[in-house]
Protein backbone atom coordinates (compact mmCIF):
# COMPACT_ATOMS: atom_id res chain seq x y z
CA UNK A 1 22.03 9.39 -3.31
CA UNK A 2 22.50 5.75 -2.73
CA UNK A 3 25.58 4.10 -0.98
CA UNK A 4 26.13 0.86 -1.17
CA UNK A 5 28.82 -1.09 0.96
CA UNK A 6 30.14 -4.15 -0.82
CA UNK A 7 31.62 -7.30 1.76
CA UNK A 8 32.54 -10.98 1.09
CA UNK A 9 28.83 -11.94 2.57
CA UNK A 10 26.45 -8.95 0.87
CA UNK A 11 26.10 -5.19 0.32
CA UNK A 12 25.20 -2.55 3.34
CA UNK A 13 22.59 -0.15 1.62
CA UNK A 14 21.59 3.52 2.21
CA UNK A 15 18.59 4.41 0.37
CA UNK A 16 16.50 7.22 0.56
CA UNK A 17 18.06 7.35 4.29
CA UNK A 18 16.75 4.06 4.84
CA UNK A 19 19.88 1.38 6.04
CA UNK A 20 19.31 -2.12 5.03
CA UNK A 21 21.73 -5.23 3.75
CA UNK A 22 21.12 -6.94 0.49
CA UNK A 23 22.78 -10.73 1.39
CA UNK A 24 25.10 -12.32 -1.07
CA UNK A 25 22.37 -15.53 -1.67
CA UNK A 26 19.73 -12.69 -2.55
CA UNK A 27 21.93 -10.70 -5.09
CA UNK A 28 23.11 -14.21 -6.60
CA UNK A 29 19.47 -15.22 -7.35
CA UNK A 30 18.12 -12.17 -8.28
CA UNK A 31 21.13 -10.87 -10.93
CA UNK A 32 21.37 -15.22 -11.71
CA UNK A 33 25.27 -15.18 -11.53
CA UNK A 34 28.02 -15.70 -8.98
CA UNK A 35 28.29 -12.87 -6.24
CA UNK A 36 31.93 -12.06 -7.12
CA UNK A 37 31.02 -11.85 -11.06
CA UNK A 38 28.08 -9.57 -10.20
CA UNK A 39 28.71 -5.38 -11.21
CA UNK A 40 27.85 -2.52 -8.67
CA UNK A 41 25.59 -1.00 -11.29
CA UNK A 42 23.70 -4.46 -11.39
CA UNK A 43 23.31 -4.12 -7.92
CA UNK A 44 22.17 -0.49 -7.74
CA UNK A 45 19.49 -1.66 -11.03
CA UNK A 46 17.97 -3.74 -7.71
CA UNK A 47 17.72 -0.74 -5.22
CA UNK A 48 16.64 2.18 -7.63
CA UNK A 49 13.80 2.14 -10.11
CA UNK A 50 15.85 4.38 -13.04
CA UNK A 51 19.45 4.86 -11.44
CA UNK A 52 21.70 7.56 -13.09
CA UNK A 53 25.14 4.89 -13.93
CA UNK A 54 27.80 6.67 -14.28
CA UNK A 55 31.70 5.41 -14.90
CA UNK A 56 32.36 1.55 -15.66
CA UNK A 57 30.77 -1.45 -14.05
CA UNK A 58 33.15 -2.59 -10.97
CA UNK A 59 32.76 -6.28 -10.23
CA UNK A 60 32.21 -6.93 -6.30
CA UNK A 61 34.97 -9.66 -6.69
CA UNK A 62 37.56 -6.49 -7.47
CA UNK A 63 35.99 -4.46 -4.98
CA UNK A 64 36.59 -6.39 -2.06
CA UNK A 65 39.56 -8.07 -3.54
């Protein structure tokens, strides 16, 4: 299971049991819109190969809101 931890400056990952931080700049580059407009399933597309989505896309702007 992956966890991801959204913030104002990036997302604390656990994959695989492996802790790292995806920063904001990164994620903005790589998905090629604004952090805030950018979904948690986008996000997990980045970290896992075939990731199993389930329940709506949250944007990171309402989950740190």
């Amino acid at each position: 299971m992956t966890v991801l931890s959204f913030d104002e400056t990036g997302v604390d990952v656990v994959y695989e049991g492996t802790e790292f931080r995806l920063e904001k700049a990164l994620i903005e580059e790589a998905i090629g819109k604004s952090y805030p407009d950018v979904t948690d399933h986008e996000v997990l597309q980045m970290v896992e190969e075939a990731p199993s989505l389930s329940g709506e896309p949250r944007r990171i702007g309402d989950i740190i809101a």
